[in-house]
N, C-alpha and C. Protein backbone atom coordinates (compact mmCIF):
# COMPACT_ATOMS: atom_id res chain seq x y z
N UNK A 1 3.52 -9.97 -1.28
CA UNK A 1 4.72 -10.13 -2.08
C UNK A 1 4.53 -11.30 -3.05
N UNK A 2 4.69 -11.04 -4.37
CA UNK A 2 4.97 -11.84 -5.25
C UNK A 2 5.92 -13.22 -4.59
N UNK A 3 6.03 -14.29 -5.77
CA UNK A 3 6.49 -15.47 -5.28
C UNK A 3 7.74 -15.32 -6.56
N UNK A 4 7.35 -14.54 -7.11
CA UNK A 4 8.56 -14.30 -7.84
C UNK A 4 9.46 -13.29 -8.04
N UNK A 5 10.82 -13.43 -8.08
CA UNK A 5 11.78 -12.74 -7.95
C UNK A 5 12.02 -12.49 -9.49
N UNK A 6 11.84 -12.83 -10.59
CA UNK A 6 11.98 -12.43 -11.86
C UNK A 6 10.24 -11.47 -12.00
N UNK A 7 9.14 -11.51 -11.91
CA UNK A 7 8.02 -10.42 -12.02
C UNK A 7 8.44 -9.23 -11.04
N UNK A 8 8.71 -9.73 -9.77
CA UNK A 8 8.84 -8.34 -9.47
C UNK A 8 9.94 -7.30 -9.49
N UNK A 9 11.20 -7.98 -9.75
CA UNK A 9 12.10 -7.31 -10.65
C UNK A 9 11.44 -6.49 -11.68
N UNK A 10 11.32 -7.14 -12.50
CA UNK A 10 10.81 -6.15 -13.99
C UNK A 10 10.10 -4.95 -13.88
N UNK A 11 9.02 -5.53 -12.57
CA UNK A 11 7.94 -4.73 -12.52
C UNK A 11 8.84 -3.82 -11.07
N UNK A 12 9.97 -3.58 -10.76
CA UNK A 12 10.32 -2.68 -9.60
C UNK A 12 10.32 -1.00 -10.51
N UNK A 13 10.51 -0.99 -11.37
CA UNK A 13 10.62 0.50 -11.88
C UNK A 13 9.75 0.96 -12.55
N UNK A 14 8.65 1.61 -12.80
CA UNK A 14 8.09 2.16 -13.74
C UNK A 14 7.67 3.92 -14.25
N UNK A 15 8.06 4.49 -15.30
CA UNK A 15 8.03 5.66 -15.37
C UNK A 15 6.68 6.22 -15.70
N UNK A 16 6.35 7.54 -14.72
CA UNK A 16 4.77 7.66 -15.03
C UNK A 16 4.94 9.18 -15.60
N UNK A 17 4.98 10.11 -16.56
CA UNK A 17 5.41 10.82 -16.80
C UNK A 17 6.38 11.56 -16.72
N UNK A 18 6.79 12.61 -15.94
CA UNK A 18 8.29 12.81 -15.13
C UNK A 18 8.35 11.85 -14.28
N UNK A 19 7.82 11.23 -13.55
CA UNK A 19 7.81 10.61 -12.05
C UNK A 19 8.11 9.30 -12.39
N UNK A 20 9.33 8.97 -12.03
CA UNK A 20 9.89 7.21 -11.64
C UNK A 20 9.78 6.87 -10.24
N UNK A 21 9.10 5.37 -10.25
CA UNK A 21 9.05 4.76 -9.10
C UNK A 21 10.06 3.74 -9.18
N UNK A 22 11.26 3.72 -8.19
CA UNK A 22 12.16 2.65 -8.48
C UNK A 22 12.38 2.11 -7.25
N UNK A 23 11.84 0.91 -7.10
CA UNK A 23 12.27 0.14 -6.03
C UNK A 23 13.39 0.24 -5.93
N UNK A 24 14.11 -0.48 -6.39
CA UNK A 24 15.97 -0.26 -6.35
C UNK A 24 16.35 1.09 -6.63
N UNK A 25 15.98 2.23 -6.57
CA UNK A 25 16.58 4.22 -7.02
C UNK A 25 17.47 3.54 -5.48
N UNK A 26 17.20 3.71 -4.45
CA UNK A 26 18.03 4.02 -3.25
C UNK A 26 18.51 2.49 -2.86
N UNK A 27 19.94 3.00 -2.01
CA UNK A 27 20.53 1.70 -1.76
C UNK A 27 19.83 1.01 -0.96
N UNK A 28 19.89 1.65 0.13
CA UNK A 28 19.07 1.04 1.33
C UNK A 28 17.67 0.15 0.86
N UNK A 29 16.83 1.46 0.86
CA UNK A 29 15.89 0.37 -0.06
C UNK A 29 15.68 -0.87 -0.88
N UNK A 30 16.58 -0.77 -1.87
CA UNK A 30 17.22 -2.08 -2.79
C UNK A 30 17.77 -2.76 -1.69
N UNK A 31 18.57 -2.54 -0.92
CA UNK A 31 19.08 -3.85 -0.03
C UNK A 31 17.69 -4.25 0.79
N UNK A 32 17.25 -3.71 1.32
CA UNK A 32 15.70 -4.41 1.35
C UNK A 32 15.00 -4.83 1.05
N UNK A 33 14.57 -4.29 0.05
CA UNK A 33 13.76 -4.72 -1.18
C UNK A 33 14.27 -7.02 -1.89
N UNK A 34 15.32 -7.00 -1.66
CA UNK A 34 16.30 -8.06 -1.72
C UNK A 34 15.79 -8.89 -0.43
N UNK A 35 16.21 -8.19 0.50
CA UNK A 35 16.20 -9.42 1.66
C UNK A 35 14.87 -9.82 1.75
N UNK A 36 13.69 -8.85 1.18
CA UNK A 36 12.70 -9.00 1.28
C UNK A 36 12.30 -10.46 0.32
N UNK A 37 12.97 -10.35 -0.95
CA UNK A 37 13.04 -11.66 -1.67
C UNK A 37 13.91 -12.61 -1.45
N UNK A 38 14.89 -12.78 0.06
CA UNK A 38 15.27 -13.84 0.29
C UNK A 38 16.76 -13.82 0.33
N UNK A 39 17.19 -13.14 -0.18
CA UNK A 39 18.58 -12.75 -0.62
C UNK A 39 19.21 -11.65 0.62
N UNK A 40 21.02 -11.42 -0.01
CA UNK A 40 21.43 -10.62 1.61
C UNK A 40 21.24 -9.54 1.31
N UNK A 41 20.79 -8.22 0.28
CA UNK A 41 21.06 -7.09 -0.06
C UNK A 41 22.00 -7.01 0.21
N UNK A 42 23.33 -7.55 -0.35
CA UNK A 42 24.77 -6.80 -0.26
C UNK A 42 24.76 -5.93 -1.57
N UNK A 43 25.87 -5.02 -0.88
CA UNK A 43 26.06 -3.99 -2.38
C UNK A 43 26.37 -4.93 -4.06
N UNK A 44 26.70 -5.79 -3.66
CA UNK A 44 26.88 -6.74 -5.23
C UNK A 44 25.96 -6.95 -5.81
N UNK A 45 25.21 -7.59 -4.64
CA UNK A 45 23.26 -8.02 -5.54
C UNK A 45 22.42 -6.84 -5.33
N UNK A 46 22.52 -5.51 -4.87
CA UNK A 46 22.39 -4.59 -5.15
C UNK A 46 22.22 -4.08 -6.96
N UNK A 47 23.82 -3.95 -7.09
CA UNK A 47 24.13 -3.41 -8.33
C UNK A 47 24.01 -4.80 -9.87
N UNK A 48 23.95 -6.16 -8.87
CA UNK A 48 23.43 -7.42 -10.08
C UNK A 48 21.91 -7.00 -10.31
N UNK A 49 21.07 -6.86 -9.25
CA UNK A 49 19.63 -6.59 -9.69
C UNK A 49 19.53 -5.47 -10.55
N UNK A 50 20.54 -4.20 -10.79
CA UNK A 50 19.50 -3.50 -11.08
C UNK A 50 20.44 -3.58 -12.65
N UNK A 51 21.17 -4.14 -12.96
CA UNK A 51 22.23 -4.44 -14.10
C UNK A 51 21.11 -5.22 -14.64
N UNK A 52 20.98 -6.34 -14.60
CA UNK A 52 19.78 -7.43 -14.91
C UNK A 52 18.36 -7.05 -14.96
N UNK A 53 18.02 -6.25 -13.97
CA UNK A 53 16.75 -5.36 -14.79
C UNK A 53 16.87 -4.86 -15.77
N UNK A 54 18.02 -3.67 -16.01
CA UNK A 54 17.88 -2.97 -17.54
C UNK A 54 18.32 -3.72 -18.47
N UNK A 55 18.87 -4.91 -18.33
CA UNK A 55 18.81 -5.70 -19.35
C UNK A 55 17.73 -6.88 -20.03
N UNK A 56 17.11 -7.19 -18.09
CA UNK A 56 16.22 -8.00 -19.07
C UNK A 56 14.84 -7.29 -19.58
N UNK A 57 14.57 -5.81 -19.29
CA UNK A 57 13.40 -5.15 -19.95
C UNK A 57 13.15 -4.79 -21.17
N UNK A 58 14.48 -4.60 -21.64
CA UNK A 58 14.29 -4.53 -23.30
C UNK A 58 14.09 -5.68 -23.50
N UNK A 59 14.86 -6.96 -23.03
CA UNK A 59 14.91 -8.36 -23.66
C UNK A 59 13.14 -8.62 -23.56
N UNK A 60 12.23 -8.50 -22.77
CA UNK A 60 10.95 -9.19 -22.93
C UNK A 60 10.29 -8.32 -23.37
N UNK A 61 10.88 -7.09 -23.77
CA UNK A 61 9.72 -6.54 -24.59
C UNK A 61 10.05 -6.05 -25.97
N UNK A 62 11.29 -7.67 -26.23
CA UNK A 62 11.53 -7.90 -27.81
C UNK A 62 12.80 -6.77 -28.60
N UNK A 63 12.98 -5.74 -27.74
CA UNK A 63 13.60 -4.61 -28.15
C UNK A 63 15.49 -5.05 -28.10
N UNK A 64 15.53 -6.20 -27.41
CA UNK A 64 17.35 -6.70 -27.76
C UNK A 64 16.79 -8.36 -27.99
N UNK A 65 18.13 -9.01 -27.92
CA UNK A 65 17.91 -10.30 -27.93
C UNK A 65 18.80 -11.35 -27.02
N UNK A 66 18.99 -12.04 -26.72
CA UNK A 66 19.36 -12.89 -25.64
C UNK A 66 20.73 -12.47 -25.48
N UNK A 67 21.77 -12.00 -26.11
CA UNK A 67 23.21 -12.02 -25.91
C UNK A 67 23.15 -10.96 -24.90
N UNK A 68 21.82 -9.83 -24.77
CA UNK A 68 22.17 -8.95 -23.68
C UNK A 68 22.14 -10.06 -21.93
N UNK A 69 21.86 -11.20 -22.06
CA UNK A 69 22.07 -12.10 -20.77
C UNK A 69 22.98 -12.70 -20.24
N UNK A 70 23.53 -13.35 -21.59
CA UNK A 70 25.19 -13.91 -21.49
C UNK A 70 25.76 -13.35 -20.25
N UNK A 71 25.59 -12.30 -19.71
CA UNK A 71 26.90 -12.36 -18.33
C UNK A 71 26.24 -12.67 -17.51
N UNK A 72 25.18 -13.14 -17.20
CA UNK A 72 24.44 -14.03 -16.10
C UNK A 72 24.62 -15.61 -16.70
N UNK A 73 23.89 -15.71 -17.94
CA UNK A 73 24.22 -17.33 -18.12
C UNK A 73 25.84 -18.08 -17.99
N UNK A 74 26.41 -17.14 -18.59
CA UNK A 74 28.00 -17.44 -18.54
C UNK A 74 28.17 -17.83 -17.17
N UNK A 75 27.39 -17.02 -16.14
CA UNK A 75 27.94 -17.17 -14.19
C UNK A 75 27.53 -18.89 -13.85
N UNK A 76 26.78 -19.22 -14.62
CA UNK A 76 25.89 -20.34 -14.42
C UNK A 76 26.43 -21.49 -14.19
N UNK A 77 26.81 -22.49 -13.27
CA UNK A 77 27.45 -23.66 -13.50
C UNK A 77 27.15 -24.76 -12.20
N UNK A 78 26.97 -26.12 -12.96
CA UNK A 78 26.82 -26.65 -11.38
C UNK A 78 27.90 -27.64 -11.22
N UNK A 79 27.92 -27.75 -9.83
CA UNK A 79 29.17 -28.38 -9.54
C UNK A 79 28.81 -30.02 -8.65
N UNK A 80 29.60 -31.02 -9.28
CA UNK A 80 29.06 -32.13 -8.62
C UNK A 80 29.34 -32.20 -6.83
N UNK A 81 29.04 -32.93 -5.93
CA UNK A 81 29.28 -33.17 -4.44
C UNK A 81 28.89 -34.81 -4.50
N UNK A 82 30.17 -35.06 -3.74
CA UNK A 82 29.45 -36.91 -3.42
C UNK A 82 29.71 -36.74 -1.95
N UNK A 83 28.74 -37.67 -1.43
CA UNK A 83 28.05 -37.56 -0.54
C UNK A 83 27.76 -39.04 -0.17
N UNK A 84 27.40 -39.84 1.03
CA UNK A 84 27.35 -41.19 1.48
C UNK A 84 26.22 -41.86 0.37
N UNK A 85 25.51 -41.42 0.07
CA UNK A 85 24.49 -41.76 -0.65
C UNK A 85 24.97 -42.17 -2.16
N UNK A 86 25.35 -40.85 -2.67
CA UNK A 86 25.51 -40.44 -4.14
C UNK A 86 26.33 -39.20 -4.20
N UNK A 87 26.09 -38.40 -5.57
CA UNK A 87 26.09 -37.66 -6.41
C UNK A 87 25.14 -36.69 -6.10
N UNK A 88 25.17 -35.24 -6.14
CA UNK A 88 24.33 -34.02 -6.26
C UNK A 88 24.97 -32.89 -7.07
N UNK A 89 23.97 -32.18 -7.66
CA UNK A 89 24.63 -31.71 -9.16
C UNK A 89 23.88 -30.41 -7.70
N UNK A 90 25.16 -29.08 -7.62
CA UNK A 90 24.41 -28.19 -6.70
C UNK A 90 24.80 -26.84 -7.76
N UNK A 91 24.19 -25.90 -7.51
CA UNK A 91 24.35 -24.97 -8.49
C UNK A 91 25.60 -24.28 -7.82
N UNK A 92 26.87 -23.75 -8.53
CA UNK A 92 28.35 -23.02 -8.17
C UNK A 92 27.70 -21.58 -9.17
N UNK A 93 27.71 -20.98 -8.39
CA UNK A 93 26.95 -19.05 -9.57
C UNK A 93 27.89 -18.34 -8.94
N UNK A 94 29.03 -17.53 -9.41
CA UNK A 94 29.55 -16.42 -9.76
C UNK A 94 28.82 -15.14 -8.27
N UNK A 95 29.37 -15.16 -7.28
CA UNK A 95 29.06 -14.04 -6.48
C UNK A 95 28.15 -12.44 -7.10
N UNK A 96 28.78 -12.41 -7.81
CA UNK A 96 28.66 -10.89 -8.26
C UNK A 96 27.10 -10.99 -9.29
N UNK A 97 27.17 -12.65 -9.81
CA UNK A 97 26.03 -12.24 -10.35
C UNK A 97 24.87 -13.03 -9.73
N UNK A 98 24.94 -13.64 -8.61
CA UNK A 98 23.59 -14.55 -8.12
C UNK A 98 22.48 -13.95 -8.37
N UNK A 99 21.70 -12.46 -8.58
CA UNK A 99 20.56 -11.93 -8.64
C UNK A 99 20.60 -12.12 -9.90
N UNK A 100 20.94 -12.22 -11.02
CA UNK A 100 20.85 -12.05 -12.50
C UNK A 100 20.60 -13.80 -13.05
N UNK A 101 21.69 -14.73 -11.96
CA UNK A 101 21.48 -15.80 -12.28
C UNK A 101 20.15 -16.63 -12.01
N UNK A 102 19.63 -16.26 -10.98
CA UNK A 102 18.97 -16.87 -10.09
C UNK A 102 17.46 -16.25 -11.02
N UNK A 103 17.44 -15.14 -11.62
CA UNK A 103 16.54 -14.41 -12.42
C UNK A 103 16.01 -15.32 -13.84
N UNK A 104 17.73 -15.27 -14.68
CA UNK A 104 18.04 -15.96 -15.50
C UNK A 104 17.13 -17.57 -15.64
N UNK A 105 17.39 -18.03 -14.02
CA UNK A 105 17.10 -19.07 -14.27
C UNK A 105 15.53 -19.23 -14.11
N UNK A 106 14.71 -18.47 -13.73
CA UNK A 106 13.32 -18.39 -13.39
C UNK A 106 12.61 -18.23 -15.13
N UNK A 107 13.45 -17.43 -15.73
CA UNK A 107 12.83 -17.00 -17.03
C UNK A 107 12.78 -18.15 -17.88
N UNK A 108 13.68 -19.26 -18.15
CA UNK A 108 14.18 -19.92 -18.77
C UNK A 108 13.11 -20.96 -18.58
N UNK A 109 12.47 -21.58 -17.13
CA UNK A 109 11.30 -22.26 -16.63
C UNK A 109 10.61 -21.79 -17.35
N UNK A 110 10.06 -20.69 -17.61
CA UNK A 110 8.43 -20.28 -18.05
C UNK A 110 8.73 -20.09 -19.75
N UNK A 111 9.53 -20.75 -20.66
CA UNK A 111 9.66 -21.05 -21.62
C UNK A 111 9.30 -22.10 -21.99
N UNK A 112 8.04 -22.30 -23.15
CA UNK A 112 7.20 -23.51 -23.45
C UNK A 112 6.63 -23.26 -24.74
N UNK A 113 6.72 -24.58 -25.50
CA UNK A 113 6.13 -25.00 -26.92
C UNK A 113 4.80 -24.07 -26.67
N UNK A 114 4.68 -23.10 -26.43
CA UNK A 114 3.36 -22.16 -26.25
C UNK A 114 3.78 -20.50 -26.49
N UNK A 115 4.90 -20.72 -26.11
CA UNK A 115 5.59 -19.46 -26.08
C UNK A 115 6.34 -19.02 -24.48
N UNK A 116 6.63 -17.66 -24.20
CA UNK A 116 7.12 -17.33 -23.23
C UNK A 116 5.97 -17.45 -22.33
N UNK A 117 5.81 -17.20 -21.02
CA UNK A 117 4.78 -17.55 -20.26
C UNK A 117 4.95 -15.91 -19.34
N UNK A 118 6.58 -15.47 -19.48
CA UNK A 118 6.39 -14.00 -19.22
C UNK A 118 6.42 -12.85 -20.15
N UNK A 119 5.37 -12.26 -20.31
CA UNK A 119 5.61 -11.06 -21.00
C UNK A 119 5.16 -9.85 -20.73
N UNK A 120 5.20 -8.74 -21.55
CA UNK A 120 4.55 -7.45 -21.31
C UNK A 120 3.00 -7.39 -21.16
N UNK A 121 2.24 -6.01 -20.07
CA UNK A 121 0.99 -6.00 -20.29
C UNK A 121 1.01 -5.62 -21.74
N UNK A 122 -0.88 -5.96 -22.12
CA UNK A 122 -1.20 -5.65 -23.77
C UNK A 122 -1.54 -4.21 -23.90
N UNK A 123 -1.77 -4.11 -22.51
CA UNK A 123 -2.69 -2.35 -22.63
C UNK A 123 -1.16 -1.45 -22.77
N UNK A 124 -1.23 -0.35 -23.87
CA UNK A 124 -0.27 0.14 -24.72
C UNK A 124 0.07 1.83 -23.72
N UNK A 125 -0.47 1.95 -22.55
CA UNK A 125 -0.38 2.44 -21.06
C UNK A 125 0.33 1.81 -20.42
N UNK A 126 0.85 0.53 -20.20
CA UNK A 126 0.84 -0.05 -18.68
C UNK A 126 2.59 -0.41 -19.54
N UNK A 127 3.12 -0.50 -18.13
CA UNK A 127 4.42 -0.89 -18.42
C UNK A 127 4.82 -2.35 -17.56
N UNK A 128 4.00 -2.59 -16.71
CA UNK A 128 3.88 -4.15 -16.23
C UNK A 128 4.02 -5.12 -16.68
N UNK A 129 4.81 -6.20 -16.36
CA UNK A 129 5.14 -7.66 -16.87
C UNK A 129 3.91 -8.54 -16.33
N UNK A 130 3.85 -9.75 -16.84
CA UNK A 130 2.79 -10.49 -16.39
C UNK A 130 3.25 -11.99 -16.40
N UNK A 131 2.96 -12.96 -14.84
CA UNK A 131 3.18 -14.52 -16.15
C UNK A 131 1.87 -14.42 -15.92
N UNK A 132 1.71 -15.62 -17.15
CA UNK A 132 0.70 -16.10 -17.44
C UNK A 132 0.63 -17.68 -17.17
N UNK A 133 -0.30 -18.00 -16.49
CA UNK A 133 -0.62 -19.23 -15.56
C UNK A 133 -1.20 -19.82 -15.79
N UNK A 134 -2.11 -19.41 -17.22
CA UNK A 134 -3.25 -19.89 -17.60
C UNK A 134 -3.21 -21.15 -18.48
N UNK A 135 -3.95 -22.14 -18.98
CA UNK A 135 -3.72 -23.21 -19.52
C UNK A 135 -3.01 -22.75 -21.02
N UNK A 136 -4.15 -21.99 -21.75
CA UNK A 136 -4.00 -21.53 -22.76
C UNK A 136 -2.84 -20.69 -22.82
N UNK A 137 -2.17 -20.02 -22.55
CA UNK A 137 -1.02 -18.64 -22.36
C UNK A 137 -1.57 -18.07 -22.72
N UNK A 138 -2.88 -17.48 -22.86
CA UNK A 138 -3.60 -16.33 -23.44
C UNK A 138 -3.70 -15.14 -22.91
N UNK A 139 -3.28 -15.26 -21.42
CA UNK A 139 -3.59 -14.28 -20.62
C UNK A 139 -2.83 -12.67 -21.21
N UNK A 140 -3.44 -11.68 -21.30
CA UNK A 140 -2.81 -10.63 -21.77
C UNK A 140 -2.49 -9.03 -21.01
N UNK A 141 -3.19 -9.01 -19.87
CA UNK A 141 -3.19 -7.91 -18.66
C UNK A 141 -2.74 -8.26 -17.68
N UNK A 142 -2.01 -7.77 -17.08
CA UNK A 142 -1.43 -8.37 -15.69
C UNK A 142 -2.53 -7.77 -14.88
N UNK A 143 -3.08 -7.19 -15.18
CA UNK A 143 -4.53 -6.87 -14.02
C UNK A 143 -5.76 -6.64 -14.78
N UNK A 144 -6.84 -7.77 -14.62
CA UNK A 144 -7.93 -7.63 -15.43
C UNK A 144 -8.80 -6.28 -14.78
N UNK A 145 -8.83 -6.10 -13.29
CA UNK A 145 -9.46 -5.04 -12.75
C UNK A 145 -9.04 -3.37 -13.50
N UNK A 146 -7.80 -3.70 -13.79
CA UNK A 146 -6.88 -1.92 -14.22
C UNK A 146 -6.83 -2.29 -16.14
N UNK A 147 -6.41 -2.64 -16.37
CA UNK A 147 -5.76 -2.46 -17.68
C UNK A 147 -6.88 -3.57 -18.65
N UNK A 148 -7.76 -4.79 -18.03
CA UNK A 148 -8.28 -5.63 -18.99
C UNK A 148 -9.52 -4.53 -19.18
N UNK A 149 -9.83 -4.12 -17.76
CA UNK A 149 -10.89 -3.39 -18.18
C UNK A 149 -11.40 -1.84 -18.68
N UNK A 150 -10.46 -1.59 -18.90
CA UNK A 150 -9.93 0.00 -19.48
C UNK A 150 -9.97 -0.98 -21.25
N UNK A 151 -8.71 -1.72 -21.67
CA UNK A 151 -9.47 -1.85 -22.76
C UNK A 151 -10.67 -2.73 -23.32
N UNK A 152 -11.54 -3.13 -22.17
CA UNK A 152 -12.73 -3.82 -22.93
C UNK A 152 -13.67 -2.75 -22.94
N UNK A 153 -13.74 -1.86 -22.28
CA UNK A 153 -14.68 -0.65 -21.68
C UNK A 153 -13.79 0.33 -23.23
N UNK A 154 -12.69 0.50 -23.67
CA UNK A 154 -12.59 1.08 -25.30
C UNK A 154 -13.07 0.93 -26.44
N UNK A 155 -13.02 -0.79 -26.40
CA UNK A 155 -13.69 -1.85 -27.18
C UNK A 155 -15.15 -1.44 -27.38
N UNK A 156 -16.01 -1.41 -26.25
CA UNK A 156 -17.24 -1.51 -26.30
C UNK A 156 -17.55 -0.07 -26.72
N UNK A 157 -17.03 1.28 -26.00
CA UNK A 157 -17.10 2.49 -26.58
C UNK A 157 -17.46 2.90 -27.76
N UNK A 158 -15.82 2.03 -28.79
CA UNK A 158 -15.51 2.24 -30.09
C UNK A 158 -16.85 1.60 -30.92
N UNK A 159 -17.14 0.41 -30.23
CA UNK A 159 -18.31 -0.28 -30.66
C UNK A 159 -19.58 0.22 -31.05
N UNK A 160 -19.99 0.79 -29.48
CA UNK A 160 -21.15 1.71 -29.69
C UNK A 160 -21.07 3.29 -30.42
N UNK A 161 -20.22 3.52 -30.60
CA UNK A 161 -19.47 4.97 -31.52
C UNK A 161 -20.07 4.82 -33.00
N UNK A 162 -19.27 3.59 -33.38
CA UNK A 162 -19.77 3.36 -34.98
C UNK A 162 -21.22 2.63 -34.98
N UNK A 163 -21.92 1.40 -34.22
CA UNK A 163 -23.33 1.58 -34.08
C UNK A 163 -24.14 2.63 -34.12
N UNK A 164 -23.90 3.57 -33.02
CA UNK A 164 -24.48 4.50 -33.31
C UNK A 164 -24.76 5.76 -34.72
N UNK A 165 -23.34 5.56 -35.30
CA UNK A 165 -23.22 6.54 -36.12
C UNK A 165 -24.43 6.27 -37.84
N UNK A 166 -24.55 5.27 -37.90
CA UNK A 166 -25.21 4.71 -39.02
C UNK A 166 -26.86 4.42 -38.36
């Protein structure tokens, strides 16, 4: 299992011709699928995960723009507690949307003077999200074994295609 609850969201559905694989399609499942990331699978974060998936998949692959998030950021708020010590700023999130917020807030981390750090695979096949961990953010396949090497193995093809031809 991933360590992240915003990658494997994105990456819970993918359509392979007729055939969808959807982690969240069945309830049960989705409520599992949840507890499996830590959370209660109640029917709320049920129906927040899969609200917040179809919204944030267009959003990272550029096709809307941030206002489709607003009803997760809007849930967002922290609330002070004093305590013998001090002050603690603890996060207060909106029931209905903790999976969207808690998402929300993972995406917002991997935003850097570099760019996003999550995005789509490059291979124009794959429907997989990827972060990228790498110093550079260069990374561009979420799997160098499946998709980097399908297109370097095109690359080299196309390569030897026109070498050869002359």
């Amino acid at each position: 299992m991933s360590t992240s609850l915003l990658l494997d969201l994105v990456n819970s559905r993918l359509v392979l011709g007729p055939e969808v694989s959807d982690e969240l399609g069945d309830d049960a499942e989705a409520a599992a699928w949840l507890r499996e990331h830590g959370l209660d699978g109640s029917p709320a974060e049920v129906a927040d995960a899969r609200a917040v998936r179809n919204a944030l998949v267009p959003f990272l692959r550029g096709e809307t723009d941030a206002a489709a998030l607003e009803a997760w950021a809007g849930a967002m708020r922290k609330r002070a507690r004093l305590h013998a010590d001090g002050l603690d700023w603890v996060d207060d999130i909106d029931g209905d949307r903790a999976v969207g917020a808690r998402v929300i807030e993972e995406w917002a981390a991997l935003q850097g003077e570099q760019g996003s750090r999550i995005r789509p695979c490059a291979a124009e096949d794959c429907q997989h999200f990827l972060i990228d961990e790498s110093r550079a953010n260069a990374r561009k396949w979420h799997s160098m074994e499946t998709c980097g090497n399908r297109a370097k193995a095109r690359r080299h093809y196309a390569r030897s295609k026109v070498g050869g031809v002359g």
